[in-house]
C-alpha atoms as a PDB file:
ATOM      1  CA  UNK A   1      19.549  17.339   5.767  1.00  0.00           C
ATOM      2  CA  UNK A   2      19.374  13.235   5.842  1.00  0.00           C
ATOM      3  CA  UNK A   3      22.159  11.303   6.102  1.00  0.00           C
ATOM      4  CA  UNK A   4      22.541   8.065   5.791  1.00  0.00           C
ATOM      5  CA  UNK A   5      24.420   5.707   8.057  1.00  0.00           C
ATOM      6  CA  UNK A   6      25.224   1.691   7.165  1.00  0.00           C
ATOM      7  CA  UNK A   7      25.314   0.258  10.670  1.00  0.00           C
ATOM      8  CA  UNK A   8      27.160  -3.296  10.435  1.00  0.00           C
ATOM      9  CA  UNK A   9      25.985  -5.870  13.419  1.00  0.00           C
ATOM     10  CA  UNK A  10      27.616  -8.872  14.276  1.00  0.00           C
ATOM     11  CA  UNK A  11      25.363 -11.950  13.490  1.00  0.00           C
ATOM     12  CA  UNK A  12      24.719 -14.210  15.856  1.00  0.00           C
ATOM     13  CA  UNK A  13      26.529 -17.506  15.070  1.00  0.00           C
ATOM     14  CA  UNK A  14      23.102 -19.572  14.244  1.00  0.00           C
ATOM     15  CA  UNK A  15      22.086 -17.000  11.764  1.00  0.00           C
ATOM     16  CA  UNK A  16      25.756 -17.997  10.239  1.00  0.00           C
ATOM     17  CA  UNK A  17      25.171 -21.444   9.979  1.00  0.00           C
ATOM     18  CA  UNK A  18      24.772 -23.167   6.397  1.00  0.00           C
ATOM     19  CA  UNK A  19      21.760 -24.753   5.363  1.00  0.00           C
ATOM     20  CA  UNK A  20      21.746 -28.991   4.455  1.00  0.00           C
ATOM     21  CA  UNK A  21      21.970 -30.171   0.800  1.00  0.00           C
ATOM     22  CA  UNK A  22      19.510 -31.391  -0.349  1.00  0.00           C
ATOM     23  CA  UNK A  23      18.812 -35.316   0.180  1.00  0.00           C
ATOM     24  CA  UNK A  24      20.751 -36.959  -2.598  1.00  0.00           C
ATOM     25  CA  UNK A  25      19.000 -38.864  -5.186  1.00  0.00           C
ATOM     26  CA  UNK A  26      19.612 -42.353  -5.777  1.00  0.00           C
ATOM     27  CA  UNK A  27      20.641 -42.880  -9.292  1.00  0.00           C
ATOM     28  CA  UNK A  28      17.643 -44.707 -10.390  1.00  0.00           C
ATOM     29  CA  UNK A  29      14.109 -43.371 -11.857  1.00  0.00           C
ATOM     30  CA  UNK A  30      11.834 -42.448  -8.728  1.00  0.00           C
ATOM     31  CA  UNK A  31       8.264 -43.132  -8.041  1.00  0.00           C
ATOM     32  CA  UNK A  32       5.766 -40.469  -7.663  1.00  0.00           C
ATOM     33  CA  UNK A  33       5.615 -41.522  -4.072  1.00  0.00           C
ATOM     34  CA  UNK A  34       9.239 -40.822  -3.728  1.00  0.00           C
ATOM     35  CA  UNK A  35       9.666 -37.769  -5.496  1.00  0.00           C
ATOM     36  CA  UNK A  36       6.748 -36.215  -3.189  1.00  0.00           C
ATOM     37  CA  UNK A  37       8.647 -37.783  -0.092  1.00  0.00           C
ATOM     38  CA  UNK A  38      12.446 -36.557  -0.571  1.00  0.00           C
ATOM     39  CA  UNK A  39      11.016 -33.344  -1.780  1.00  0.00           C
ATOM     40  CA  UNK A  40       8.640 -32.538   1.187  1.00  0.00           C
ATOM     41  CA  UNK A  41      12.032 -33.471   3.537  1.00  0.00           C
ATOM     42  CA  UNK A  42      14.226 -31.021   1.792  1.00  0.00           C
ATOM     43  CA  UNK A  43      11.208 -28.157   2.011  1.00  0.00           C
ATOM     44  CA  UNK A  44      10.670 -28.895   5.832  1.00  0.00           C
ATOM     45  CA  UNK A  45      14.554 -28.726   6.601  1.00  0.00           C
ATOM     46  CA  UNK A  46      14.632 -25.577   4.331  1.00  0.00           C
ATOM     47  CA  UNK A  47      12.115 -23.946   6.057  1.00  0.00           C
ATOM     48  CA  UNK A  48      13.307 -24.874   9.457  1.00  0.00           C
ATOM     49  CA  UNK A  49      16.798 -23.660   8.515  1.00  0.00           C
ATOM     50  CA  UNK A  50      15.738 -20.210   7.389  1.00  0.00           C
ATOM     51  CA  UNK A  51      13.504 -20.176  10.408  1.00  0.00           C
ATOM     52  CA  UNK A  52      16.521 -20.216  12.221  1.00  0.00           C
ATOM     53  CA  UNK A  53      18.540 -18.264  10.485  1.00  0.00           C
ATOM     54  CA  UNK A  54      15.623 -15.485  10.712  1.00  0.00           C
ATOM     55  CA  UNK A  55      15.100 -15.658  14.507  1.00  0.00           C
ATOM     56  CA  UNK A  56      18.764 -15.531  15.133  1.00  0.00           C
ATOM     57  CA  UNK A  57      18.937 -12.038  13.110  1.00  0.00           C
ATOM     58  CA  UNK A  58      16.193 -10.851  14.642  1.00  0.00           C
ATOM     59  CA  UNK A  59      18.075 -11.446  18.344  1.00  0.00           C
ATOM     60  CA  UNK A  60      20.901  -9.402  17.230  1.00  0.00           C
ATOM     61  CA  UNK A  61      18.896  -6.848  15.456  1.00  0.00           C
ATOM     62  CA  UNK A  62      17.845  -4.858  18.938  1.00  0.00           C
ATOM     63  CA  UNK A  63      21.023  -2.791  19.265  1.00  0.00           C
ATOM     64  CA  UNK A  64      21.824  -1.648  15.938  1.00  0.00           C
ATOM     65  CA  UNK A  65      19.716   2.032  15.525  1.00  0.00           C
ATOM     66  CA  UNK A  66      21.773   4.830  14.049  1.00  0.00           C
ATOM     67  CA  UNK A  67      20.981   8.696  14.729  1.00  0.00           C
END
């Protein structure tokens, strides 16, 4: 017979930590230039943040086996 058992863990408190907004955009037309800029910030901070977020499940992931 399998059973299945949900196992909740506690997350560590980085994993719970919101992501930034996005930069805001000025309320003007943008340049090329300045569309590739803002946009490249909010990728790298998105990536860094779910980075984060990942590593700090992972941590807390260890403990939680169910027989």
């Amino acid at each position: 017979m399998v059973r299945t058992v949900l196992v909740e863990r506690d997350l560590a408190p980085e994993a719970k930590i919101p992501c930034a907004d996005p930069v805001p955009l000025p309320d003007r037309d943008l340049g090329a230039a300045e569309v590739q800029s803002l946009w490249g910030s909010d990728r790298t901070s998105l990536r860094i943040c779910k980075a984060r977020q990942a590593a700090a499940n992972r941590s807390t992931a260890g403990g939680a086996h169910a027989e």
